[in-house]
PDB file of N, CA and C in Angstrom:
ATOM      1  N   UNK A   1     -59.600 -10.387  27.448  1.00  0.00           N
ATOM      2  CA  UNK A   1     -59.008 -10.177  26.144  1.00  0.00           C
ATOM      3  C   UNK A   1     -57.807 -11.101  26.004  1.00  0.00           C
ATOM      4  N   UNK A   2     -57.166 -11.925  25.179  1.00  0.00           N
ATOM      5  CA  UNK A   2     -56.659 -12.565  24.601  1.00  0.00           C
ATOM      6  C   UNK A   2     -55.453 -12.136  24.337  1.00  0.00           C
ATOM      7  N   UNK A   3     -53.910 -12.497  24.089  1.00  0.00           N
ATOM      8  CA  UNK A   3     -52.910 -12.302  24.091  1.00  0.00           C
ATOM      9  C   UNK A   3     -52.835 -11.323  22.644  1.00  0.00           C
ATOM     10  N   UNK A   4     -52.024 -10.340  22.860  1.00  0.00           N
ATOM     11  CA  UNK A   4     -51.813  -9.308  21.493  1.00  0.00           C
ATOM     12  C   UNK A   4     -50.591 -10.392  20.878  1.00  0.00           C
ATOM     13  N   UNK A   5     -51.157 -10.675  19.571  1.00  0.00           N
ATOM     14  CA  UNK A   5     -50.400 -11.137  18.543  1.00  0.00           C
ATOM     15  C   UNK A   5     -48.793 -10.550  18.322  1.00  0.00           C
ATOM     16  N   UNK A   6     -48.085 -11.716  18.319  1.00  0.00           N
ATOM     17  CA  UNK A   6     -46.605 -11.297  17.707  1.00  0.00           C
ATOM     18  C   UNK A   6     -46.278 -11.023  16.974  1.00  0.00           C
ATOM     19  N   UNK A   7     -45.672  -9.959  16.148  1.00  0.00           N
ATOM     20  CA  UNK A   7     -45.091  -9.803  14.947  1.00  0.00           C
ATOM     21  C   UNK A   7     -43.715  -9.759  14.802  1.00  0.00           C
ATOM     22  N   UNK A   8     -43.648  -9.725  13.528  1.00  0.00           N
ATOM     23  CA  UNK A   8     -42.219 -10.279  13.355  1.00  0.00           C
ATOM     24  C   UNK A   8     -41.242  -8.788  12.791  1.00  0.00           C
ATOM     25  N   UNK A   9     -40.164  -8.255  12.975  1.00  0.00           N
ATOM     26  CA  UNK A   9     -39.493  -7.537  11.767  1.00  0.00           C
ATOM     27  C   UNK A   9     -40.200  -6.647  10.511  1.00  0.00           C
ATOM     28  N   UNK A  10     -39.837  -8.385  10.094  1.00  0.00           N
ATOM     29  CA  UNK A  10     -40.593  -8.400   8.526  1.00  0.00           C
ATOM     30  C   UNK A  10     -42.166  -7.345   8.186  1.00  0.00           C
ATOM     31  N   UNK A  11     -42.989  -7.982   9.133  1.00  0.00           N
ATOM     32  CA  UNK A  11     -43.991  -7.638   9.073  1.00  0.00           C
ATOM     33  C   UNK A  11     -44.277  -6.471   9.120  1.00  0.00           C
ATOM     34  N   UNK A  12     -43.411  -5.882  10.350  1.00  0.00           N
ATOM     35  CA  UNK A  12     -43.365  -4.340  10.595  1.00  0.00           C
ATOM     36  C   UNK A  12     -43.143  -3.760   9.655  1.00  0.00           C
ATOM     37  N   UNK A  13     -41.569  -4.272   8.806  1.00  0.00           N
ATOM     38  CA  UNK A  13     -40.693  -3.414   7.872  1.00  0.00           C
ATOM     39  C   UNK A  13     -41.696  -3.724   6.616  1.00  0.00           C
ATOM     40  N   UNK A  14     -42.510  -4.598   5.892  1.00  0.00           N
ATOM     41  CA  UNK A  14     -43.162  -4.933   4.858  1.00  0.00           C
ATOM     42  C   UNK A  14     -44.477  -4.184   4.805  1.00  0.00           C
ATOM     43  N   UNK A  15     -44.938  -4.038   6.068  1.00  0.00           N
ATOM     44  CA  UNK A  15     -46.466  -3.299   6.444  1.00  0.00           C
ATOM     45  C   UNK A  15     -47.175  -4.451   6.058  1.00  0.00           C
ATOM     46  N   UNK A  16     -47.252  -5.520   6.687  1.00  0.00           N
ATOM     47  CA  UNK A  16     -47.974  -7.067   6.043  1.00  0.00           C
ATOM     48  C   UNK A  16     -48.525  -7.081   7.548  1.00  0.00           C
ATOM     49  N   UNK A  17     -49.841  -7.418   7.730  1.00  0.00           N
ATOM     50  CA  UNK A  17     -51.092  -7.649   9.100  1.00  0.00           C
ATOM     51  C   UNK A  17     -50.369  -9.462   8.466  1.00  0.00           C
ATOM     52  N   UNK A  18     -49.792 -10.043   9.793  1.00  0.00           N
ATOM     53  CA  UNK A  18     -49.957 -11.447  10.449  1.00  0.00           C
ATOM     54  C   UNK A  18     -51.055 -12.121   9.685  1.00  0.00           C
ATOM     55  N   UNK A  19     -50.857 -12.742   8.678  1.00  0.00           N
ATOM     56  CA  UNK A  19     -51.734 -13.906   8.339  1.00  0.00           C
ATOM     57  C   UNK A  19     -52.222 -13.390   6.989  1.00  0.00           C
ATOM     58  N   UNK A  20     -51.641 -12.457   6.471  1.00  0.00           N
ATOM     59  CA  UNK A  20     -51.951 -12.078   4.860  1.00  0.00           C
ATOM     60  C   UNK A  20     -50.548 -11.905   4.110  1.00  0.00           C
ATOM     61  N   UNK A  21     -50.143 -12.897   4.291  1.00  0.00           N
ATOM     62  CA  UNK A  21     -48.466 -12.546   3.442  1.00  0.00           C
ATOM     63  C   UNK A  21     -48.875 -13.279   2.043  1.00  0.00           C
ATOM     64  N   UNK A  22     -48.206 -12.943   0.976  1.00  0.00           N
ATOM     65  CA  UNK A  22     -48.829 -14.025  -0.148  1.00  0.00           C
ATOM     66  C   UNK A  22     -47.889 -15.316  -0.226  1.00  0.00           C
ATOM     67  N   UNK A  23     -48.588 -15.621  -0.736  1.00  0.00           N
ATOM     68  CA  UNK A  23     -48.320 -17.423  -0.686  1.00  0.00           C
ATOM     69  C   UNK A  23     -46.520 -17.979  -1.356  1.00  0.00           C
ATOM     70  N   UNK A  24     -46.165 -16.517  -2.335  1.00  0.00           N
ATOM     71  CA  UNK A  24     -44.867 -16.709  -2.876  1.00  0.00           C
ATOM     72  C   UNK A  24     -43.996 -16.028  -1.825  1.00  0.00           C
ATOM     73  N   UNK A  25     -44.371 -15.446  -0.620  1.00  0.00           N
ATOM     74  CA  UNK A  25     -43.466 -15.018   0.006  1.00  0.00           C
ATOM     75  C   UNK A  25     -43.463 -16.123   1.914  1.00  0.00           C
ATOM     76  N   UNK A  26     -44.308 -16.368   2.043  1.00  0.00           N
ATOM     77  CA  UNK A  26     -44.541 -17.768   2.799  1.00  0.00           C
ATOM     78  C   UNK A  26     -45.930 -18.568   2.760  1.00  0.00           C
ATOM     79  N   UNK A  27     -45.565 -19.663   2.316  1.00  0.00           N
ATOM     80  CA  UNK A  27     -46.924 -20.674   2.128  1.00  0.00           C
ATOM     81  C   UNK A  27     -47.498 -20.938   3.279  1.00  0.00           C
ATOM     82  N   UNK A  28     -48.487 -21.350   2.574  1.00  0.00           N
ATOM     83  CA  UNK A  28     -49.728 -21.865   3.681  1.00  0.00           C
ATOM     84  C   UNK A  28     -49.112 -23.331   4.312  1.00  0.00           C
ATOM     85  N   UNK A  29     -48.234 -24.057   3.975  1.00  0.00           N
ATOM     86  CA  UNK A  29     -48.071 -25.709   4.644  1.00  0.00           C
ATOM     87  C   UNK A  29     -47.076 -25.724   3.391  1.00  0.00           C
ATOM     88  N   UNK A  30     -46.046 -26.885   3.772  1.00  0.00           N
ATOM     89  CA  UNK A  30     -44.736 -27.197   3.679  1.00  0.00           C
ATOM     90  C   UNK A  30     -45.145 -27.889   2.475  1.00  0.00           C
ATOM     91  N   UNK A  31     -46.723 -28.503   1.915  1.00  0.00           N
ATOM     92  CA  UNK A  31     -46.909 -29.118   0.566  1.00  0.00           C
ATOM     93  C   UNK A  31     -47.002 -28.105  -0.786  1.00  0.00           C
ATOM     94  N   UNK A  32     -46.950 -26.829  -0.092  1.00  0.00           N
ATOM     95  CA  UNK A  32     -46.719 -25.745  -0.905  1.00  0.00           C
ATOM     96  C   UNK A  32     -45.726 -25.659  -1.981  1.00  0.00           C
ATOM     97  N   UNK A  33     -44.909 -25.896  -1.365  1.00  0.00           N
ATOM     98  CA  UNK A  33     -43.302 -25.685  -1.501  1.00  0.00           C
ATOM     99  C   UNK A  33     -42.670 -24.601  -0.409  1.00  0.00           C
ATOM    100  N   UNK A  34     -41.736 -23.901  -1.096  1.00  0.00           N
ATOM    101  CA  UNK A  34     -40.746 -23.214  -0.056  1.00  0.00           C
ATOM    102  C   UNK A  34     -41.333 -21.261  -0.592  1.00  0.00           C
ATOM    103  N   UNK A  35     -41.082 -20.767   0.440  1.00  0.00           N
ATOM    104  CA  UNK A  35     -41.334 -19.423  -0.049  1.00  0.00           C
ATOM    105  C   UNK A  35     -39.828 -18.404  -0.092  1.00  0.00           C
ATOM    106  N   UNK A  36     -39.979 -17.630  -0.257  1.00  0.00           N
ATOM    107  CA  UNK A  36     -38.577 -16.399  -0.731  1.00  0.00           C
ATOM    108  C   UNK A  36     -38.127 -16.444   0.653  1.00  0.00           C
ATOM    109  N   UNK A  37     -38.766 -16.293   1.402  1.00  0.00           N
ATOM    110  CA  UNK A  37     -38.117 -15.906   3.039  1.00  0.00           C
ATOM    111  C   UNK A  37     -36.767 -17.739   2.598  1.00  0.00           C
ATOM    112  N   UNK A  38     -37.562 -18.508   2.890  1.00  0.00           N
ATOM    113  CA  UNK A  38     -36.999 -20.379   3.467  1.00  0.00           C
ATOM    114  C   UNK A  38     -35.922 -19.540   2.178  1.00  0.00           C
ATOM    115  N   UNK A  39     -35.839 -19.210   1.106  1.00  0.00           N
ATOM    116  CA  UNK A  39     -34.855 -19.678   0.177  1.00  0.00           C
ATOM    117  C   UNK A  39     -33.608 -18.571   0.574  1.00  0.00           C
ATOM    118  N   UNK A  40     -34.037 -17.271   0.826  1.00  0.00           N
ATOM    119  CA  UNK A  40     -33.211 -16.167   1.562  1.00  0.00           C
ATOM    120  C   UNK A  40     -32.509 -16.702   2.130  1.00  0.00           C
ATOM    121  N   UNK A  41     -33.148 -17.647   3.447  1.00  0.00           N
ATOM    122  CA  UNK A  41     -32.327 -17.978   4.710  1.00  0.00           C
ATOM    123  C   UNK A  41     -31.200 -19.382   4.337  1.00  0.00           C
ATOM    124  N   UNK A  42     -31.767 -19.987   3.167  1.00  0.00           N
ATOM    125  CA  UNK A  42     -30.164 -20.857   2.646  1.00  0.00           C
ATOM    126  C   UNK A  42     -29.288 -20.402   2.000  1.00  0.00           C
ATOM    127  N   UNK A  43     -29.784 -19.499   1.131  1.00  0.00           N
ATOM    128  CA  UNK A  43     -28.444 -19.116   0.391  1.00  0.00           C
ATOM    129  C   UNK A  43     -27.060 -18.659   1.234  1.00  0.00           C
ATOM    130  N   UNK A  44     -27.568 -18.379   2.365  1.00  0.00           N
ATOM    131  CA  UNK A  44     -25.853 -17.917   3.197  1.00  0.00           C
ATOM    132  C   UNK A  44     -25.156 -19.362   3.248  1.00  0.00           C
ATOM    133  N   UNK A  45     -25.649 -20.304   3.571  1.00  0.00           N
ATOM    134  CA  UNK A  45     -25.241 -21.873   3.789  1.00  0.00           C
ATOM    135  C   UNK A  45     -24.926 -22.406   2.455  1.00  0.00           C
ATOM    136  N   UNK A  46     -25.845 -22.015   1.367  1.00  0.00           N
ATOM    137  CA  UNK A  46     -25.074 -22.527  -0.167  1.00  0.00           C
ATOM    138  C   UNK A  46     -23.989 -21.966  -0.552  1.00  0.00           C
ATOM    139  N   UNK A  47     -23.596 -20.258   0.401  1.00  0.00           N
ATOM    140  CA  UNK A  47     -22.362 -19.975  -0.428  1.00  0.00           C
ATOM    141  C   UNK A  47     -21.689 -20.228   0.212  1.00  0.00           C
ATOM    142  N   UNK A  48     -21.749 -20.663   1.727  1.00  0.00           N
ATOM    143  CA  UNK A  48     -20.727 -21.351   2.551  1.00  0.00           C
ATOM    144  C   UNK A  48     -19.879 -22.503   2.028  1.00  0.00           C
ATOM    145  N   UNK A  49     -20.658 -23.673   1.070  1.00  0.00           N
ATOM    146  CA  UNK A  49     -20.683 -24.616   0.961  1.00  0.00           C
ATOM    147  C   UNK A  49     -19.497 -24.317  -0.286  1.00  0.00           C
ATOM    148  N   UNK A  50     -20.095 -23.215  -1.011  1.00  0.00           N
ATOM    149  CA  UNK A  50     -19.153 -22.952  -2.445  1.00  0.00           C
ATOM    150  C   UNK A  50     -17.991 -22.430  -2.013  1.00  0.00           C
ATOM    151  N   UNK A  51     -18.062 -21.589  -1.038  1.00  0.00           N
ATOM    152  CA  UNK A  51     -16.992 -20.915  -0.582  1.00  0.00           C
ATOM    153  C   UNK A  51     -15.891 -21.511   0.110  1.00  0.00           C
ATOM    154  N   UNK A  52     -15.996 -22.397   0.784  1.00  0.00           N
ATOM    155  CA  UNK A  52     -15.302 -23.126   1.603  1.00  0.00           C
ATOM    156  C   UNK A  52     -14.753 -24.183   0.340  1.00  0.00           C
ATOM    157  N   UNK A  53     -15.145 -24.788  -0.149  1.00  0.00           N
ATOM    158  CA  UNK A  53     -14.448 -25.779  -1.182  1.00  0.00           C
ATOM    159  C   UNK A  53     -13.507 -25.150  -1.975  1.00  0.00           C
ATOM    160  N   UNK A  54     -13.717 -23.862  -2.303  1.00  0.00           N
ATOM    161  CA  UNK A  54     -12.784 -22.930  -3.409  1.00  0.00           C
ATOM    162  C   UNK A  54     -12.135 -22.446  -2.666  1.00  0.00           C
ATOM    163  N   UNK A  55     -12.233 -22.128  -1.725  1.00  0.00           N
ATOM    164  CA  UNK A  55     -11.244 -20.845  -1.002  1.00  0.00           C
ATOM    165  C   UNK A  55     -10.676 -20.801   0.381  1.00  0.00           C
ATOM    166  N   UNK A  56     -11.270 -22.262   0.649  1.00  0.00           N
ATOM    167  CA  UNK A  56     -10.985 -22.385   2.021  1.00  0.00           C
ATOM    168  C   UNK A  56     -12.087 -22.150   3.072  1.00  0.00           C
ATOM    169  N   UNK A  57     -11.709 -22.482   4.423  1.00  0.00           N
ATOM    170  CA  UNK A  57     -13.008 -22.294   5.351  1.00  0.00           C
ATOM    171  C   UNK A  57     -13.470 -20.631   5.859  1.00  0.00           C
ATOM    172  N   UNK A  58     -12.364 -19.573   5.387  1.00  0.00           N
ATOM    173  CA  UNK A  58     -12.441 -18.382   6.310  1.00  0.00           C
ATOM    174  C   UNK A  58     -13.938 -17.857   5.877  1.00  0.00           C
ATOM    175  N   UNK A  59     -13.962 -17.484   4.018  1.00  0.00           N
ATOM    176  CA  UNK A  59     -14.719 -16.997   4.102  1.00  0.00           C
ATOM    177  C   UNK A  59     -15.897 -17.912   3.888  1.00  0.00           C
ATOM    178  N   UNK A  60     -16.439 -19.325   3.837  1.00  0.00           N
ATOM    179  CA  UNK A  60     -17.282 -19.693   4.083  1.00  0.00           C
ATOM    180  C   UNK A  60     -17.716 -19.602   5.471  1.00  0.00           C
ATOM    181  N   UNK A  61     -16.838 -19.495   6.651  1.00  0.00           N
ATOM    182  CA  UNK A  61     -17.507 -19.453   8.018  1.00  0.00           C
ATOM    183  C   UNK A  61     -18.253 -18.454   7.814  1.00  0.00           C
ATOM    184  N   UNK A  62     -17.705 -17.198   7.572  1.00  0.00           N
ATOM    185  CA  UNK A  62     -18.254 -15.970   7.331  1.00  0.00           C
ATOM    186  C   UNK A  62     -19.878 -15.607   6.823  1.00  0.00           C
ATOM    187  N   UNK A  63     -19.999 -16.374   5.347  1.00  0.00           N
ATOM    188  CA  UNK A  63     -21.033 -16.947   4.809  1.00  0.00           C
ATOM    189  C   UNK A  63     -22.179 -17.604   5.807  1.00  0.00           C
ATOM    190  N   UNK A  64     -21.691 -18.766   6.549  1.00  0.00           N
ATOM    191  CA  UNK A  64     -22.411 -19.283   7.445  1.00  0.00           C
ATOM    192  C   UNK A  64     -23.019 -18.571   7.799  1.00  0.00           C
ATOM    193  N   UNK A  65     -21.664 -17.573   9.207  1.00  0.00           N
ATOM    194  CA  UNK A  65     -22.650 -16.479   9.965  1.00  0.00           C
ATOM    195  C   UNK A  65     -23.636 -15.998   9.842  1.00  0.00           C
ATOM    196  N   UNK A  66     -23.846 -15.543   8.322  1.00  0.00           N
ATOM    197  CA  UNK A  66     -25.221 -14.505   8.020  1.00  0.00           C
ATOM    198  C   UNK A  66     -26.221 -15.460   7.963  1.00  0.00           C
ATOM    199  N   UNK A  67     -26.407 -16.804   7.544  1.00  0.00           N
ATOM    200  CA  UNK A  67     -27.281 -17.829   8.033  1.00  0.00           C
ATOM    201  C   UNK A  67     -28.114 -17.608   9.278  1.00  0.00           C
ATOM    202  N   UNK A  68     -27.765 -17.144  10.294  1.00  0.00           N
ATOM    203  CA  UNK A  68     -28.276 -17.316  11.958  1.00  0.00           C
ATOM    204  C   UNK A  68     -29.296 -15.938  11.585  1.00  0.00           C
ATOM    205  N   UNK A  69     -28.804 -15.018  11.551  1.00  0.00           N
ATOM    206  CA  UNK A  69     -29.988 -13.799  11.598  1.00  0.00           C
ATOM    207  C   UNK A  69     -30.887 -13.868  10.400  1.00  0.00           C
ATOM    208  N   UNK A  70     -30.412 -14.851   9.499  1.00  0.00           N
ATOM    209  CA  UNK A  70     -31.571 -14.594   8.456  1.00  0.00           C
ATOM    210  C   UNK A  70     -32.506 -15.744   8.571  1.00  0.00           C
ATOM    211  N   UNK A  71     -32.187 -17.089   9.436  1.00  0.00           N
ATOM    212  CA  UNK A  71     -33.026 -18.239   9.715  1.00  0.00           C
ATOM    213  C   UNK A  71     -33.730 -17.770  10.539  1.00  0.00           C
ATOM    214  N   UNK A  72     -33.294 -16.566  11.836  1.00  0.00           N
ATOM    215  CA  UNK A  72     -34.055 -16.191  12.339  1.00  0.00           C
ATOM    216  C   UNK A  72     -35.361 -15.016  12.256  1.00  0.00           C
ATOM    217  N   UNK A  73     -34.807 -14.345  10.920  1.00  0.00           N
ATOM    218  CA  UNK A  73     -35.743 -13.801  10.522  1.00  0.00           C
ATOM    219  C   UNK A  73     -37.070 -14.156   9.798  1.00  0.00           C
ATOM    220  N   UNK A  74     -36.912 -15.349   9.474  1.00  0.00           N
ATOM    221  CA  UNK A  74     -37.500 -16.283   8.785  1.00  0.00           C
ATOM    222  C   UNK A  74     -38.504 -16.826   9.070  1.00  0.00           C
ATOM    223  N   UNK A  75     -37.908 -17.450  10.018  1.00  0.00           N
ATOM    224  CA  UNK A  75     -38.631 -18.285  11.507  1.00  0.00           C
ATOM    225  C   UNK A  75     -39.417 -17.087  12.342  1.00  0.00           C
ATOM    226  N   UNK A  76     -39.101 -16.398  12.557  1.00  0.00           N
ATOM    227  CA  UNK A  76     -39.877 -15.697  13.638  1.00  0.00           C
ATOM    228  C   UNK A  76     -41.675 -14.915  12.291  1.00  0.00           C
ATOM    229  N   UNK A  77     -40.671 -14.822  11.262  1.00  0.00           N
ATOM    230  CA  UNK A  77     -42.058 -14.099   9.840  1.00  0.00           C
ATOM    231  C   UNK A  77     -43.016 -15.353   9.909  1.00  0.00           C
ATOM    232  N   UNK A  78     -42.438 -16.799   9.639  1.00  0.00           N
ATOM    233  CA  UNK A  78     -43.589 -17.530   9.517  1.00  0.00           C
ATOM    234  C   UNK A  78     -44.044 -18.111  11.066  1.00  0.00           C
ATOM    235  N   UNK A  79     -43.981 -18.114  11.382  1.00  0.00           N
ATOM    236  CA  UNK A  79     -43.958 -17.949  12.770  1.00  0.00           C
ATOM    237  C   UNK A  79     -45.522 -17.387  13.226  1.00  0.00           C
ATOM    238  N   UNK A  80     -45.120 -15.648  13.116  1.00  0.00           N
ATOM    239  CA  UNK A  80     -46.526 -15.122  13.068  1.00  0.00           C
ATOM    240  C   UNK A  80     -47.595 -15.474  12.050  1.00  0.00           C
ATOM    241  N   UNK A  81     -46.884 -15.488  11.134  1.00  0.00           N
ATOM    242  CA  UNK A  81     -47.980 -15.494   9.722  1.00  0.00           C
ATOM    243  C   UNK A  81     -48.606 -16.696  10.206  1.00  0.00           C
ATOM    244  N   UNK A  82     -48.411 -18.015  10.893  1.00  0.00           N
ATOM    245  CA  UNK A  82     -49.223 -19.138  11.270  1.00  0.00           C
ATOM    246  C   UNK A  82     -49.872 -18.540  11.972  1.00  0.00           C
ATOM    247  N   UNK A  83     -49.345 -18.061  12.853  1.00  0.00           N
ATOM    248  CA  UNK A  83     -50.292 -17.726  14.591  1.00  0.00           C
ATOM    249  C   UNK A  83     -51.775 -16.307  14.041  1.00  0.00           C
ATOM    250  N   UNK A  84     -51.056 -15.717  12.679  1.00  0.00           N
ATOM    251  CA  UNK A  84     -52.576 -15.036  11.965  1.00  0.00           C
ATOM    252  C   UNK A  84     -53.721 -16.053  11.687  1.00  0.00           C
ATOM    253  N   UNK A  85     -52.980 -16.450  10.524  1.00  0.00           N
ATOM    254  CA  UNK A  85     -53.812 -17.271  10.358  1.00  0.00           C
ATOM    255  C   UNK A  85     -54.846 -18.270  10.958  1.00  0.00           C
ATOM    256  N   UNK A  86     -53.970 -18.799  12.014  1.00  0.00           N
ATOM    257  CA  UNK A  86     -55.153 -19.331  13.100  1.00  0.00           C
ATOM    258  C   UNK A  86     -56.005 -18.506  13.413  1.00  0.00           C
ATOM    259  N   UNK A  87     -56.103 -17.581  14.153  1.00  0.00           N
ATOM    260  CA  UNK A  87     -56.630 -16.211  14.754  1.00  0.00           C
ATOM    261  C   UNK A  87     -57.717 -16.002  13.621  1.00  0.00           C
ATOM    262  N   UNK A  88     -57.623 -15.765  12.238  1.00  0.00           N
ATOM    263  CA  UNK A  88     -58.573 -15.648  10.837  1.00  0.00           C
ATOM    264  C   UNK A  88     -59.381 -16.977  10.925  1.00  0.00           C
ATOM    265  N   UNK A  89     -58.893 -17.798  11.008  1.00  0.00           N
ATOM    266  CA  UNK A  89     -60.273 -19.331  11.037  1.00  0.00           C
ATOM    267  C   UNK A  89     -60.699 -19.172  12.133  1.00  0.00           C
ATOM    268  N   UNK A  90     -60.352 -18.887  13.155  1.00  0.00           N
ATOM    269  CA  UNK A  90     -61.321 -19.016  14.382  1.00  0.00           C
ATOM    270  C   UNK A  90     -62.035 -17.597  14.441  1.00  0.00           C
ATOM    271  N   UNK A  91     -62.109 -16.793  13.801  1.00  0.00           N
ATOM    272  CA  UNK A  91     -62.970 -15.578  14.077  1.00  0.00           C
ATOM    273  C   UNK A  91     -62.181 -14.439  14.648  1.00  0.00           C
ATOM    274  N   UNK A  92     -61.074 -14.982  14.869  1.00  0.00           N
ATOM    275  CA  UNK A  92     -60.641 -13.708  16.130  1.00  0.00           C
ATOM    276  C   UNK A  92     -59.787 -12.205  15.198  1.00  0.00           C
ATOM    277  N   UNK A  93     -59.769 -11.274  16.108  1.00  0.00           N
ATOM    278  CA  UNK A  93     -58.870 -10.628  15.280  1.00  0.00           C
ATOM    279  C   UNK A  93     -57.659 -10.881  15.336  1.00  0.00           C
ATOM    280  N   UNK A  94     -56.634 -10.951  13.939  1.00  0.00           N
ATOM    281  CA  UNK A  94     -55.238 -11.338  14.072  1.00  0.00           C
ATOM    282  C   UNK A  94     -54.133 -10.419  15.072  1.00  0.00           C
ATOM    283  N   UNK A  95     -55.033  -9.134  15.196  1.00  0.00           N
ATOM    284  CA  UNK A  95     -53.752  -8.782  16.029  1.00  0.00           C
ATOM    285  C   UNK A  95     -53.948  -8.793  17.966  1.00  0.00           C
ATOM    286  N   UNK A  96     -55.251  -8.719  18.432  1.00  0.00           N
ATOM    287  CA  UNK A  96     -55.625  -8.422  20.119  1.00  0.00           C
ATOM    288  C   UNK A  96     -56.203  -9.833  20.181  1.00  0.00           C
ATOM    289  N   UNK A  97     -56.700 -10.783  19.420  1.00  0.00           N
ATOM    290  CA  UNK A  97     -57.393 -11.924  19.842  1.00  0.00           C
ATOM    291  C   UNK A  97     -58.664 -11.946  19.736  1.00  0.00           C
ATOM    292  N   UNK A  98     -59.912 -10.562  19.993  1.00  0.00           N
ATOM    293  CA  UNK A  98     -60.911 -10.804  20.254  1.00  0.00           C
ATOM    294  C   UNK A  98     -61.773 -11.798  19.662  1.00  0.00           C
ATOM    295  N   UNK A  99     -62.778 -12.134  20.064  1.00  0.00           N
ATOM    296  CA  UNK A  99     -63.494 -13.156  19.519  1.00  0.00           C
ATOM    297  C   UNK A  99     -64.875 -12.486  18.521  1.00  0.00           C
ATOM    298  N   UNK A 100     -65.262 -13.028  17.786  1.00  0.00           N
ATOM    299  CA  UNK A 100     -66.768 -12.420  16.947  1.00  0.00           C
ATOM    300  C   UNK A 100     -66.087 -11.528  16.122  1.00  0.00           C
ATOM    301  N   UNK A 101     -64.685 -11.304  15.737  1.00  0.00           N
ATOM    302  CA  UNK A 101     -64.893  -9.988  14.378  1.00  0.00           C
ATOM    303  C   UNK A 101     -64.159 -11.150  12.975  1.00  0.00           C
ATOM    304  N   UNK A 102     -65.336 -10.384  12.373  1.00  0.00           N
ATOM    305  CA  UNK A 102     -65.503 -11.251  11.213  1.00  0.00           C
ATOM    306  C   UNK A 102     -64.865 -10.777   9.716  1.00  0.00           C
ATOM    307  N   UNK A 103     -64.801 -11.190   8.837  1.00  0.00           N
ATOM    308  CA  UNK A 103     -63.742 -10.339   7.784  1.00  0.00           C
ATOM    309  C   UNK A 103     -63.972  -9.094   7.507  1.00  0.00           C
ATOM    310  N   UNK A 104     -62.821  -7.937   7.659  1.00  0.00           N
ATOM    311  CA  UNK A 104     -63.269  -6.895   7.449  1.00  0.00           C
ATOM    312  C   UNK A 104     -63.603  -6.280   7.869  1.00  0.00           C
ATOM    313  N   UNK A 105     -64.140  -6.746   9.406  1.00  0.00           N
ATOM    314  CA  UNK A 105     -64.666  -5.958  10.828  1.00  0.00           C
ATOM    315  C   UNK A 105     -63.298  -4.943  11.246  1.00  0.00           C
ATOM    316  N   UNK A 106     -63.795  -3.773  11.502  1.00  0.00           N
ATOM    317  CA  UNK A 106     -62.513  -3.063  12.234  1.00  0.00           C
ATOM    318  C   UNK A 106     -62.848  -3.733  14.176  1.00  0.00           C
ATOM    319  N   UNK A 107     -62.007  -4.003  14.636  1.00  0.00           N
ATOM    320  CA  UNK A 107     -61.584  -4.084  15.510  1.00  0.00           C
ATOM    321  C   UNK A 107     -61.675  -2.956  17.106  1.00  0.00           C
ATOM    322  N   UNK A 108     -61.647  -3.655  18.354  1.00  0.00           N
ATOM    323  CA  UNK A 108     -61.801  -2.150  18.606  1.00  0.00           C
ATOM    324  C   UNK A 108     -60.028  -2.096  19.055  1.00  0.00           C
ATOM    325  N   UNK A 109     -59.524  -2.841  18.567  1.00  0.00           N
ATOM    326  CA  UNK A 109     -57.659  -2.914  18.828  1.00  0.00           C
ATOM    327  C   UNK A 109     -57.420  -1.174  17.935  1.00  0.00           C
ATOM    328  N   UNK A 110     -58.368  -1.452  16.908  1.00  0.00           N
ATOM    329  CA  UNK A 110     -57.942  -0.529  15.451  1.00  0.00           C
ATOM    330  C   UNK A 110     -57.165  -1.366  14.881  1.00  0.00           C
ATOM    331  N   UNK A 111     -57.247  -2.540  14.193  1.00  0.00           N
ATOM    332  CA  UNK A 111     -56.679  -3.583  13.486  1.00  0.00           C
ATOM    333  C   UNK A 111     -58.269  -3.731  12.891  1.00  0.00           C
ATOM    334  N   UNK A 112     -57.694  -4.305  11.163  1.00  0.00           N
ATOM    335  CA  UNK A 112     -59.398  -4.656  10.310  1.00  0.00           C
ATOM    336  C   UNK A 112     -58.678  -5.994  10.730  1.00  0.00           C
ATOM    337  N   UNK A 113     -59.872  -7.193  10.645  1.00  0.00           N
ATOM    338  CA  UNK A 113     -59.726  -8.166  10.343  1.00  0.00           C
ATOM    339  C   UNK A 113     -59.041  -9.072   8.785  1.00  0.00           C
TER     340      UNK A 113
END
C-alpha cells in the first residue's frame, strides 16, 4: 500500500478531499491565475508595505509577521491539492494511494475517489 496522503489544515477545517478544491480557491497551474488562498497570504506583506511608509516600521513588522503562518498555510493547502490531484490521473485513491479505484469507487481506506 502506498503512502497515506497529506493534508493540509485547510482541508481538514474546509472538509475539502485533496484534489477537489475549486479552481477560485486554488488553481489547477500558475496559467490560471492566483487563487484566494496566494491572495490571503499577500495581503499581510501589502499592509506591511502601507504600513511601514505611513507609520513607520513597528507596525508593518507586525503586518509582516502574519505573512509566515499564512504563506504557510497556503503552501502546505496547495501543496496537497497537487499531490490529489496526481493520485486522481493516475487511478489511485487520493487519500491511501491504492491503485485501480476509479471515480467514485469507495475505497477500502473509506475515502470515495
Amino acid at each position: 500500500m502506498a503512502n497515506k496522503s497529506p493534508t493540509s489544515p485547510l482541508h481538514r477545517l474546509l472538509k475539502i478531499q485533496p484534489g477537489l478544491a475549486p479552481k477560485w480557491l486554488s488553481p489547477r497551474n500558475s496559467c490560471e491565475g492566483f487563487g484566494l488562498l496566494d491572495v490571503l497570504a499577500a495581503t499581510p506583506l501589502l499592509a506591511a508595505i502601507a504600513l511601514g511608509r505611513r507609520h513607520g516600521w513597528g507596525p508593518g513588522l507586525l503586518a509582516a509577521a502574519l505573512y509566515l503562518p499564512m504563506a504557510w498555510l497556503s503552501e502546505r493547502f496547495n501543496s496537497a491539492e497537487r499531490w490529489g490531484r496526481a493520485r486522481r490521473r493516475r487511478g489511485e485513491c487520493p487519500s491511501c494511494g491504492r491503485a485501480g479505484i476509479g471515480a467514485e469507487t469507495p475505497c477500502e481506506c473509506g475515502q470515495a475517489a
